[in-house]
N, C-alpha and C. Protein backbone atom coordinates (compact mmCIF):
# COMPACT_ATOMS: atom_id res chain seq x y z
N UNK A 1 0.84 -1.19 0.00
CA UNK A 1 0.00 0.00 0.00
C UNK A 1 0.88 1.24 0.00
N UNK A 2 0.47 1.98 -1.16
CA UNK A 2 1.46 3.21 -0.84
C UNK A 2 0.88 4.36 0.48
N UNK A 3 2.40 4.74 0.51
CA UNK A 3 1.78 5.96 1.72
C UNK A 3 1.11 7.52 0.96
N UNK A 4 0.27 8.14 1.52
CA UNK A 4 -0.06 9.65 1.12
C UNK A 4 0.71 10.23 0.47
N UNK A 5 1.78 10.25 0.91
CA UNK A 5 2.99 10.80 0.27
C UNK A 5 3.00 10.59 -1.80
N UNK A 6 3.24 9.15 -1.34
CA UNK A 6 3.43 8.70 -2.54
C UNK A 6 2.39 8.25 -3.64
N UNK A 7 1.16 8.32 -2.86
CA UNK A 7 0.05 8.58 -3.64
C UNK A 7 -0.28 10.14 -4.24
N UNK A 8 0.34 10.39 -3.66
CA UNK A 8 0.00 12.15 -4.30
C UNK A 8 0.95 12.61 -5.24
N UNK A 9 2.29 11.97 -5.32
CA UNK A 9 3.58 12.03 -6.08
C UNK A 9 3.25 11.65 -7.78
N UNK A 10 2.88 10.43 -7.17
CA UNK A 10 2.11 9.72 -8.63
C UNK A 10 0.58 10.36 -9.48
N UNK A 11 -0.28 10.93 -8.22
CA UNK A 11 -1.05 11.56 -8.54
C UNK A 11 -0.70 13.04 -8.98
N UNK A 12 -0.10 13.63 -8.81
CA UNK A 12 0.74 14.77 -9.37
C UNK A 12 1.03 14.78 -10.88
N UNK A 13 2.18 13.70 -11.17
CA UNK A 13 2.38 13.23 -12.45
C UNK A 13 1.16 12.85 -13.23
N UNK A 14 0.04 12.43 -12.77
CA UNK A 14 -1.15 12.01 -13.89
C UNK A 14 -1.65 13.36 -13.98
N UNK A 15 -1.80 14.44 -12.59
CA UNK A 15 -2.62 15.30 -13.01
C UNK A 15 -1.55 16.43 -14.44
N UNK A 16 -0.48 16.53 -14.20
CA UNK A 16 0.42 16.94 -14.84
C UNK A 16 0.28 16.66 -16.73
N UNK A 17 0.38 15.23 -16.35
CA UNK A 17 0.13 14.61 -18.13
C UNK A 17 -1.67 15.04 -18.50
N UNK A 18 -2.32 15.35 -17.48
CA UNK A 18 -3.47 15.88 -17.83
C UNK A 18 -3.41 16.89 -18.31
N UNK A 19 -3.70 17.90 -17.62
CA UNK A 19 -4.03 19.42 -18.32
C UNK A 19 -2.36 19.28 -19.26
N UNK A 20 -2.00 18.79 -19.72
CA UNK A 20 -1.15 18.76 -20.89
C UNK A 20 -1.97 17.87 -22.29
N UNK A 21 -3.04 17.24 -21.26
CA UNK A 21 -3.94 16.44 -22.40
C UNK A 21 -4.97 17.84 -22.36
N UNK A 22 -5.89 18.29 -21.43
CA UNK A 22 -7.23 19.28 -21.33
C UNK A 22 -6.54 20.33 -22.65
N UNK A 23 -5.36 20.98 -22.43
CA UNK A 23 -4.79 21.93 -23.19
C UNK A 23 -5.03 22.04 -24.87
N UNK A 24 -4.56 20.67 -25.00
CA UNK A 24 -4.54 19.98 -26.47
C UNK A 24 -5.53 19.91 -26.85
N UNK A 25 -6.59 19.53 -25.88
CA UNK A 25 -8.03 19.14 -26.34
C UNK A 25 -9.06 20.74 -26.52
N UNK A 26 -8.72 21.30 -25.82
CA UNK A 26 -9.13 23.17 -25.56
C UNK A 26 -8.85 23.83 -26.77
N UNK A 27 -8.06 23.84 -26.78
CA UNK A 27 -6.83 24.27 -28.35
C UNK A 27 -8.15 23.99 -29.61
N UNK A 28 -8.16 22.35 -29.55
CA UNK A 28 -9.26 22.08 -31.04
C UNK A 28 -10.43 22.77 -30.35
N UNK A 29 -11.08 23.07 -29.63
CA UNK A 29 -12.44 23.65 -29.31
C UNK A 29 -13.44 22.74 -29.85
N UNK A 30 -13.49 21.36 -29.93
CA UNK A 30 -14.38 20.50 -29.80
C UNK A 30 -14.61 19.03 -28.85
N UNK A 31 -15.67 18.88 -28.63
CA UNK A 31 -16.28 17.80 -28.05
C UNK A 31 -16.84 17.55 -27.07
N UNK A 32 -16.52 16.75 -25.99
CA UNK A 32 -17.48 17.17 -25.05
C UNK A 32 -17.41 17.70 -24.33
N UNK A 33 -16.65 19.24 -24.16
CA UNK A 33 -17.23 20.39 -23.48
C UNK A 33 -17.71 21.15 -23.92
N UNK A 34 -18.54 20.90 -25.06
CA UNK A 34 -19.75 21.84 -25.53
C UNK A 34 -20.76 21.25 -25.24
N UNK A 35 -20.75 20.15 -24.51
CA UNK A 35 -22.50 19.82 -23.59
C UNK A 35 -22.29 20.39 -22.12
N UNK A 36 -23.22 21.54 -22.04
CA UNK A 36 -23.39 22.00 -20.73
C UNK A 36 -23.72 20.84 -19.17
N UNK A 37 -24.21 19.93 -19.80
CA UNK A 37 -24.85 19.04 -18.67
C UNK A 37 -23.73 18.32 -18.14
N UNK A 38 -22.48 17.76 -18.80
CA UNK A 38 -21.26 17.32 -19.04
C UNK A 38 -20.30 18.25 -18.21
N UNK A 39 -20.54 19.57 -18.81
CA UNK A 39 -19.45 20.49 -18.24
C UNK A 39 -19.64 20.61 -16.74
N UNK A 40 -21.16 20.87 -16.14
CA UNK A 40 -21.16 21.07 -14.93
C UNK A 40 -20.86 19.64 -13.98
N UNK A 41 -21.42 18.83 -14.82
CA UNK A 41 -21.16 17.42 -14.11
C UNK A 41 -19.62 17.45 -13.34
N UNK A 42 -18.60 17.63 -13.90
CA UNK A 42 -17.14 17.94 -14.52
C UNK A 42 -16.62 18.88 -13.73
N UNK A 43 -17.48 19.94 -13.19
CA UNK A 43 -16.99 20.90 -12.66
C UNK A 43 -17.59 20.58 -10.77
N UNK A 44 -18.54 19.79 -10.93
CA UNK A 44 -19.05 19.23 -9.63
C UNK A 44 -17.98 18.46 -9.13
N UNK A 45 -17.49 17.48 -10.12
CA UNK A 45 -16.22 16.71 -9.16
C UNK A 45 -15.51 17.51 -8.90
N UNK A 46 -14.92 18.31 -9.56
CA UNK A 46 -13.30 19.12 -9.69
C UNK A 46 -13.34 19.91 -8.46
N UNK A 47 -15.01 20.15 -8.07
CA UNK A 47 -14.83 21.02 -6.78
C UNK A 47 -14.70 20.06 -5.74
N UNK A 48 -15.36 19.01 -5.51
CA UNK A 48 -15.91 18.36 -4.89
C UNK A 48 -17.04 17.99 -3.91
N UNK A 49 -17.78 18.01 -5.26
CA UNK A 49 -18.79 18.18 -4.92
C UNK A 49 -19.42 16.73 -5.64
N UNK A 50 -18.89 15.13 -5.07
CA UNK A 50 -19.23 14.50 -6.00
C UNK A 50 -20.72 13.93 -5.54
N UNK A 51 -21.40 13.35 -6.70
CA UNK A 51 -22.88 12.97 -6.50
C UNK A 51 -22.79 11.43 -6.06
N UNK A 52 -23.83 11.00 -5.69
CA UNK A 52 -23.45 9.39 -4.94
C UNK A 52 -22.81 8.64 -5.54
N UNK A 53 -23.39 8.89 -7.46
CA UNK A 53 -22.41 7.98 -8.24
C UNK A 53 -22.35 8.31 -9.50
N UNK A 54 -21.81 8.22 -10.29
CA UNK A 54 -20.98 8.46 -11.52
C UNK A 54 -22.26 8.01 -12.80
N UNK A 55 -23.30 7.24 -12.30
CA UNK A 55 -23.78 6.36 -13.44
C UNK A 55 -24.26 7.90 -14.57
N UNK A 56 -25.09 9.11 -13.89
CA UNK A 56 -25.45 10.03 -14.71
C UNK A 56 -24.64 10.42 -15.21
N UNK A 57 -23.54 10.79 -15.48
CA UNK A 57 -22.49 11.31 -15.91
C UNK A 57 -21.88 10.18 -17.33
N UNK A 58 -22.04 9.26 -16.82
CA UNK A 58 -21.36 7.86 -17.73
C UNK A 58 -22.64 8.20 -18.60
N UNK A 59 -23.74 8.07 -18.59
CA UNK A 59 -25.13 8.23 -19.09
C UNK A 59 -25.07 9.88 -19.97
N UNK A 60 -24.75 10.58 -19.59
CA UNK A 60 -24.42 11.79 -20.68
C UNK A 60 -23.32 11.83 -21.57
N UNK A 61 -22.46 11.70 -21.06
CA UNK A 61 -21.49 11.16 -22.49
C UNK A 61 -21.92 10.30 -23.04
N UNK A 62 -22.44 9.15 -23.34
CA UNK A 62 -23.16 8.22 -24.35
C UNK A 62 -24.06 8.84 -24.51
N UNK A 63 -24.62 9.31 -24.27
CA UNK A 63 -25.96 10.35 -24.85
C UNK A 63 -25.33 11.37 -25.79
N UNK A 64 -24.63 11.71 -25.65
CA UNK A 64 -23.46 13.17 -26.70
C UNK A 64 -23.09 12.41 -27.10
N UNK A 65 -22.25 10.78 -27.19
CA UNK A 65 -21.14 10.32 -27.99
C UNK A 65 -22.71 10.08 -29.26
N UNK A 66 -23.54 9.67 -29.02
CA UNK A 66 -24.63 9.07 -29.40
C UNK A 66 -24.80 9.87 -30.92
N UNK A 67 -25.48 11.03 -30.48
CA UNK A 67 -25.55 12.52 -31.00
C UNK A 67 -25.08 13.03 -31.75
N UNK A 68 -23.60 12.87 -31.63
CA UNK A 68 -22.69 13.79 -32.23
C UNK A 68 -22.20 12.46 -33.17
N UNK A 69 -22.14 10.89 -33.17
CA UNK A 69 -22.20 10.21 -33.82
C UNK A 69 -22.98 10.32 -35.27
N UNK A 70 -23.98 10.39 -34.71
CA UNK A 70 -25.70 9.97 -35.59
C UNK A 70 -25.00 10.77 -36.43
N UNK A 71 -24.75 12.51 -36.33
CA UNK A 71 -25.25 13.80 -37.32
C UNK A 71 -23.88 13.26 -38.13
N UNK A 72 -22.30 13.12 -37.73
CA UNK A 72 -21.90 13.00 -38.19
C UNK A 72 -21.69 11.59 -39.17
N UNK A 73 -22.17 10.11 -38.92
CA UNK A 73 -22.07 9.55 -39.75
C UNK A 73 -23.56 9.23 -40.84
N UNK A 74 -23.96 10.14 -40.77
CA UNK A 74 -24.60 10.20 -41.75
C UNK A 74 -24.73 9.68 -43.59
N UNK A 75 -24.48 8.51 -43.49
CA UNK A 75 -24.56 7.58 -44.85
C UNK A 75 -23.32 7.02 -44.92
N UNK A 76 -22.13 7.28 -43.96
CA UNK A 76 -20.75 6.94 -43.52
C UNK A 76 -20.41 6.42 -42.34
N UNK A 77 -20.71 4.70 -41.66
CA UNK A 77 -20.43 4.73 -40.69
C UNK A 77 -19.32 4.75 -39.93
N UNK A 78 -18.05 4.55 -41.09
CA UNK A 78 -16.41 4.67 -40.36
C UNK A 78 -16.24 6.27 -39.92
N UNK A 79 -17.04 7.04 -40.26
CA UNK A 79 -16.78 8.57 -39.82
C UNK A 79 -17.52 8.83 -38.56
N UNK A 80 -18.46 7.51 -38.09
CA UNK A 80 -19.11 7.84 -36.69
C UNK A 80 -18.08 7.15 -36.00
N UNK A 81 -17.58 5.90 -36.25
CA UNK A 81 -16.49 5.57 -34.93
C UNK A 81 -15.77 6.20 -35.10
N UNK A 82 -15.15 6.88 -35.68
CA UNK A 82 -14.05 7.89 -35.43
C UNK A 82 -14.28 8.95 -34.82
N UNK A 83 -15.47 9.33 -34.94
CA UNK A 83 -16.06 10.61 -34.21
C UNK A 83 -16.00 10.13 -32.69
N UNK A 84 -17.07 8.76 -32.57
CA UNK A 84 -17.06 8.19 -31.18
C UNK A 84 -15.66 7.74 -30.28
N UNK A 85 -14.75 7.38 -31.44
CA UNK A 85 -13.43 7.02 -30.35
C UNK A 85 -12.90 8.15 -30.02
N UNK A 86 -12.78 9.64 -30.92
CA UNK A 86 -12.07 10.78 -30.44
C UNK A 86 -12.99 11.11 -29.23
N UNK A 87 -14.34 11.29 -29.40
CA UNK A 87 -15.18 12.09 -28.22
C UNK A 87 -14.83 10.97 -26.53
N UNK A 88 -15.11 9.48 -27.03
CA UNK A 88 -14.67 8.91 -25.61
C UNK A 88 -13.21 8.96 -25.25
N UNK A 89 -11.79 9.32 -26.11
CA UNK A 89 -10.94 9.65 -25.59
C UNK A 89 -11.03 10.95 -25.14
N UNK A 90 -11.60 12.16 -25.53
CA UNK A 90 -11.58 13.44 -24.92
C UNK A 90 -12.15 13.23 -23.19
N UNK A 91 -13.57 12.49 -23.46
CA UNK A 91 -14.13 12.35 -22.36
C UNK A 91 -13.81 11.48 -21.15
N UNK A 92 -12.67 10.73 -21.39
CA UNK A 92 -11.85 10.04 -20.49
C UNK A 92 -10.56 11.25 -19.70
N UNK A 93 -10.21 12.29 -20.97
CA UNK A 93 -9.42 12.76 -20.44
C UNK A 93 -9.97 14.14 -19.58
N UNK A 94 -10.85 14.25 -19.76
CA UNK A 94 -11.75 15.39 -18.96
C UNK A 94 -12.03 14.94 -17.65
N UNK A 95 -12.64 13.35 -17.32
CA UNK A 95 -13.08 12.89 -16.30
C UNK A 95 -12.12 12.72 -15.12
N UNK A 96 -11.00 12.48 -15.97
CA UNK A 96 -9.04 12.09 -15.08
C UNK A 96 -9.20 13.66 -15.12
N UNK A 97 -9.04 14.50 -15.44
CA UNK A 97 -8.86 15.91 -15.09
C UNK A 97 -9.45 16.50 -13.66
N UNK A 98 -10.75 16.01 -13.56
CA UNK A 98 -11.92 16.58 -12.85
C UNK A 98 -11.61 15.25 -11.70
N UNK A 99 -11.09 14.15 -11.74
CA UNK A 99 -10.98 13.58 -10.21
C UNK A 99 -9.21 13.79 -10.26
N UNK A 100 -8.33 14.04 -10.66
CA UNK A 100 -7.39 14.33 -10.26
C UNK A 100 -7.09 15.62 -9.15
N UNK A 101 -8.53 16.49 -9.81
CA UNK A 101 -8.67 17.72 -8.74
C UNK A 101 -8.83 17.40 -7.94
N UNK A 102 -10.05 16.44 -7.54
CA UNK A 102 -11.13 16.01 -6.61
C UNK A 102 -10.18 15.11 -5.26
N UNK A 103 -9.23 13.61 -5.77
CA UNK A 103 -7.87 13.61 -5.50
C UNK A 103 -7.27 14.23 -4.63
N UNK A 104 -6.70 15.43 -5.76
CA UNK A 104 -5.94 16.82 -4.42
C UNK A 104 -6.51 17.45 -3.46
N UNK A 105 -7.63 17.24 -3.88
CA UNK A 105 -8.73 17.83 -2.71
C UNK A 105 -8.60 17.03 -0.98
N UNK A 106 -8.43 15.95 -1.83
CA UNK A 106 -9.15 15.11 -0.50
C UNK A 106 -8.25 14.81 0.44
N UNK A 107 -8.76 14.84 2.21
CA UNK A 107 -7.76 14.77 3.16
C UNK A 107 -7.05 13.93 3.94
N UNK A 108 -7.78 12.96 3.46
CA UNK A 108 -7.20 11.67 3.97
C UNK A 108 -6.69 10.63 2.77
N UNK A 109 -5.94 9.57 3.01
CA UNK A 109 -5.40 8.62 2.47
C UNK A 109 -6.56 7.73 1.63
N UNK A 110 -7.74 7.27 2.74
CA UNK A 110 -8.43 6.24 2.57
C UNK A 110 -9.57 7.10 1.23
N UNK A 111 -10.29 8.75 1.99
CA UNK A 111 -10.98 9.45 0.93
C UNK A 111 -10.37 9.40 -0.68
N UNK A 112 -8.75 9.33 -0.77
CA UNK A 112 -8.10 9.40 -1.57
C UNK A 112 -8.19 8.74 -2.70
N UNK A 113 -8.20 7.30 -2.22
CA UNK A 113 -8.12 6.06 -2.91
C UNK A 113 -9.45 5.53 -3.35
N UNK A 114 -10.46 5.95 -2.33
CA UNK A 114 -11.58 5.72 -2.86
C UNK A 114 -11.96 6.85 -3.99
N UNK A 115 -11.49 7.75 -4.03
CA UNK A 115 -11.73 8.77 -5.27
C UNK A 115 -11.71 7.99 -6.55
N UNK A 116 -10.08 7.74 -6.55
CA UNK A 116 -9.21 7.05 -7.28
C UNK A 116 -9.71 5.57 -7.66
N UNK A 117 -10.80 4.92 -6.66
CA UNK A 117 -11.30 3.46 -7.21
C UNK A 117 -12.42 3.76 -8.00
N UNK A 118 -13.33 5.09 -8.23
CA UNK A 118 -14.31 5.41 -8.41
C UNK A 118 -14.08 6.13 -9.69
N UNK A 119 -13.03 6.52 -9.98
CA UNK A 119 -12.27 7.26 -11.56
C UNK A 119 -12.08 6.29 -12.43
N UNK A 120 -11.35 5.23 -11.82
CA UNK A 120 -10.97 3.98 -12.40
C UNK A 120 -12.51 3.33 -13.02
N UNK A 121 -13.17 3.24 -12.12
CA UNK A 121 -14.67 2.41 -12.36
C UNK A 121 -15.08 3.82 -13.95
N UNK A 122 -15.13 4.75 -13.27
CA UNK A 122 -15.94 5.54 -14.58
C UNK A 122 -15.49 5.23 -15.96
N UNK A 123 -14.07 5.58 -15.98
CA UNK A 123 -13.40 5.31 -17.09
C UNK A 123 -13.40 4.45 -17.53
N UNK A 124 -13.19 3.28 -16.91
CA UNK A 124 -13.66 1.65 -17.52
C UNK A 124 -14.87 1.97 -17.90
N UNK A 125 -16.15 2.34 -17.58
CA UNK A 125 -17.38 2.53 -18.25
C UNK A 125 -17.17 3.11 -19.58
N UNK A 126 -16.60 4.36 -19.28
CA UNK A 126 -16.60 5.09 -20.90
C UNK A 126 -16.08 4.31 -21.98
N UNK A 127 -14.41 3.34 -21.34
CA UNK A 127 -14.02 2.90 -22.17
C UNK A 127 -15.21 1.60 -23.02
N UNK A 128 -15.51 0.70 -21.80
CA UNK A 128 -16.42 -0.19 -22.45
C UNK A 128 -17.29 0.39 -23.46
N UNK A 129 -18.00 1.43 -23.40
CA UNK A 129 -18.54 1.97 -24.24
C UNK A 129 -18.60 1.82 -25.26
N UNK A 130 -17.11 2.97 -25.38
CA UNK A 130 -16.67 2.93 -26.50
C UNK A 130 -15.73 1.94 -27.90
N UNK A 131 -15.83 0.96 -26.90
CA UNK A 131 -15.12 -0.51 -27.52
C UNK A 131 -16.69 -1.29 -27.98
N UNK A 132 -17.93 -0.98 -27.25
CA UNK A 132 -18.84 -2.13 -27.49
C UNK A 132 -19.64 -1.70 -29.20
N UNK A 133 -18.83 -0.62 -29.58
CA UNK A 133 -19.35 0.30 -30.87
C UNK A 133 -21.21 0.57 -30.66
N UNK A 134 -21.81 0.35 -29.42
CA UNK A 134 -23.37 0.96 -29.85
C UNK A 134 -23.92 2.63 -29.60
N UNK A 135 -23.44 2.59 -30.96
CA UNK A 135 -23.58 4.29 -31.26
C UNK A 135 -25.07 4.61 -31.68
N UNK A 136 -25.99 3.60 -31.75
CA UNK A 136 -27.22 3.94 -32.59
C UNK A 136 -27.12 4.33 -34.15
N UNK A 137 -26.04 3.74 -34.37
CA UNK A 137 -26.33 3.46 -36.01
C UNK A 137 -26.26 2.51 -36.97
N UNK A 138 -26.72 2.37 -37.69
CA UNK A 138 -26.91 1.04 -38.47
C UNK A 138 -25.65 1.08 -39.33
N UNK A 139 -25.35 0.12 -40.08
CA UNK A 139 -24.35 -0.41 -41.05
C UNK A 139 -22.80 -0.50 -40.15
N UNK A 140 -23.01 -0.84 -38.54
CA UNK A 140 -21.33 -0.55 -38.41
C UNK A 140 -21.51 -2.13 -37.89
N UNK A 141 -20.76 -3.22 -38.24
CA UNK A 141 -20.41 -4.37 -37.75
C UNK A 141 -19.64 -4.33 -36.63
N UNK A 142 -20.40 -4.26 -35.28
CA UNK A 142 -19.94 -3.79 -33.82
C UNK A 142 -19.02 -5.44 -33.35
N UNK A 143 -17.93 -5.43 -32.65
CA UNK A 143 -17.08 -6.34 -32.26
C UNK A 143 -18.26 -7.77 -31.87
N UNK A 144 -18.96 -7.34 -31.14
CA UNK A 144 -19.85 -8.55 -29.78
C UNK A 144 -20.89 -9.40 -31.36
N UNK A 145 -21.01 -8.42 -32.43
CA UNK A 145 -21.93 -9.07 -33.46
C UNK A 145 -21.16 -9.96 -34.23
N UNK A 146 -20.05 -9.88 -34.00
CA UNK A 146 -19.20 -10.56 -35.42
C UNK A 146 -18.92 -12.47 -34.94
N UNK A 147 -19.46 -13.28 -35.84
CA UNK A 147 -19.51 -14.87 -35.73
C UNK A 147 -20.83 -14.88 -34.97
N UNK A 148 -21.60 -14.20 -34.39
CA UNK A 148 -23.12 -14.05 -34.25
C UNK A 148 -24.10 -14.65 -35.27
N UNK A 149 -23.57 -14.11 -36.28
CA UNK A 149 -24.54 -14.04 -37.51
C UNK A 149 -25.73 -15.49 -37.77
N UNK A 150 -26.78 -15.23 -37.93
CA UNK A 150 -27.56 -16.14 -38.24
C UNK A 150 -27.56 -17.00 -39.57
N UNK A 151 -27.14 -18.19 -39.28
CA UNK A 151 -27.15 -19.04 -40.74
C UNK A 151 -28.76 -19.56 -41.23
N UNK A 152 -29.31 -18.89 -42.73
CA UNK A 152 -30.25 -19.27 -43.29
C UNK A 152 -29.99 -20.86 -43.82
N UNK A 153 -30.64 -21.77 -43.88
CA UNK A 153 -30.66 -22.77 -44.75
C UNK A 153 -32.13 -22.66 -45.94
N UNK A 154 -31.25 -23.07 -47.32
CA UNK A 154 -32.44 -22.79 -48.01
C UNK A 154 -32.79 -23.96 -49.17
């Protein structure tokens, strides 16, 4: 088990490689911090102000990855996963932003780690997500469908 010390050392360095990621992502001026519901969500952890649990938050980014999918693959579905893998990498790196704050915030060891088990859990959500390809659009052969397929006999 690491000590405080050295949980915050390491946590330092992630928050560090972060806003070196937020920056990059600010710079293009797209994705998901142009959903207000997202942004405040985002700004609730960072203060700490977190809600019992993460599921609404996991639930609005798939709702925007959803969205911003649909308009853009429009008769093109390799241009919606691409849309969807950039928006769930932005939105992974926003979420590590907003508990890395939350993190520094916190005053004890044990508050710490439970932050930190609860970032981990989100992000695994987003990621699953965004690996299970269900964007709500048709024509994309999603990973879990493939050797699925129903054999006709005729």
């Amino acid at each position: 088990m690491q000590t405080p010390r050295g949980l915050r050392c390491n946590l330092g360095i992630l928050a560090l490689l972060t806003a070196v990621l937020i920056l990059r992502t600010d710079a293009q001026a797209r994705g998901v911090l142009r959903d207000a519901a997202i942004r405040a969500a985002l700004a609730a952890i960072s203060g700490g102000k977190l809600p019992l649990s993460d599921d609404r938050l996991v639930e609005l980014i798939q709702e925007y990855v959803r969205r911003v999918v649909a308009a853009q693959a429009d008769g093109h579905p390799s241009d919606g996963i691409e849309a969807a893998a950039s928006l769930a990498q932005e939105a992974v790196s926003q979420v590590t932003a907003a508990y890395a704050a939350a993190i520094f915030q916190s005053t004890t060891a044990p508050e710490a780690q439970r932050l930190f088990a609860r970032f981990q859990d989100t992000v695994d959500r987003i990621v699953q997500f965004a690996k299970s390809g269900d964007f709500g659009i048709g024509g994309i052969d999603r990973p879990a469908d493939r050797g699925n397929e129903r054999r006709f006999d005729y």
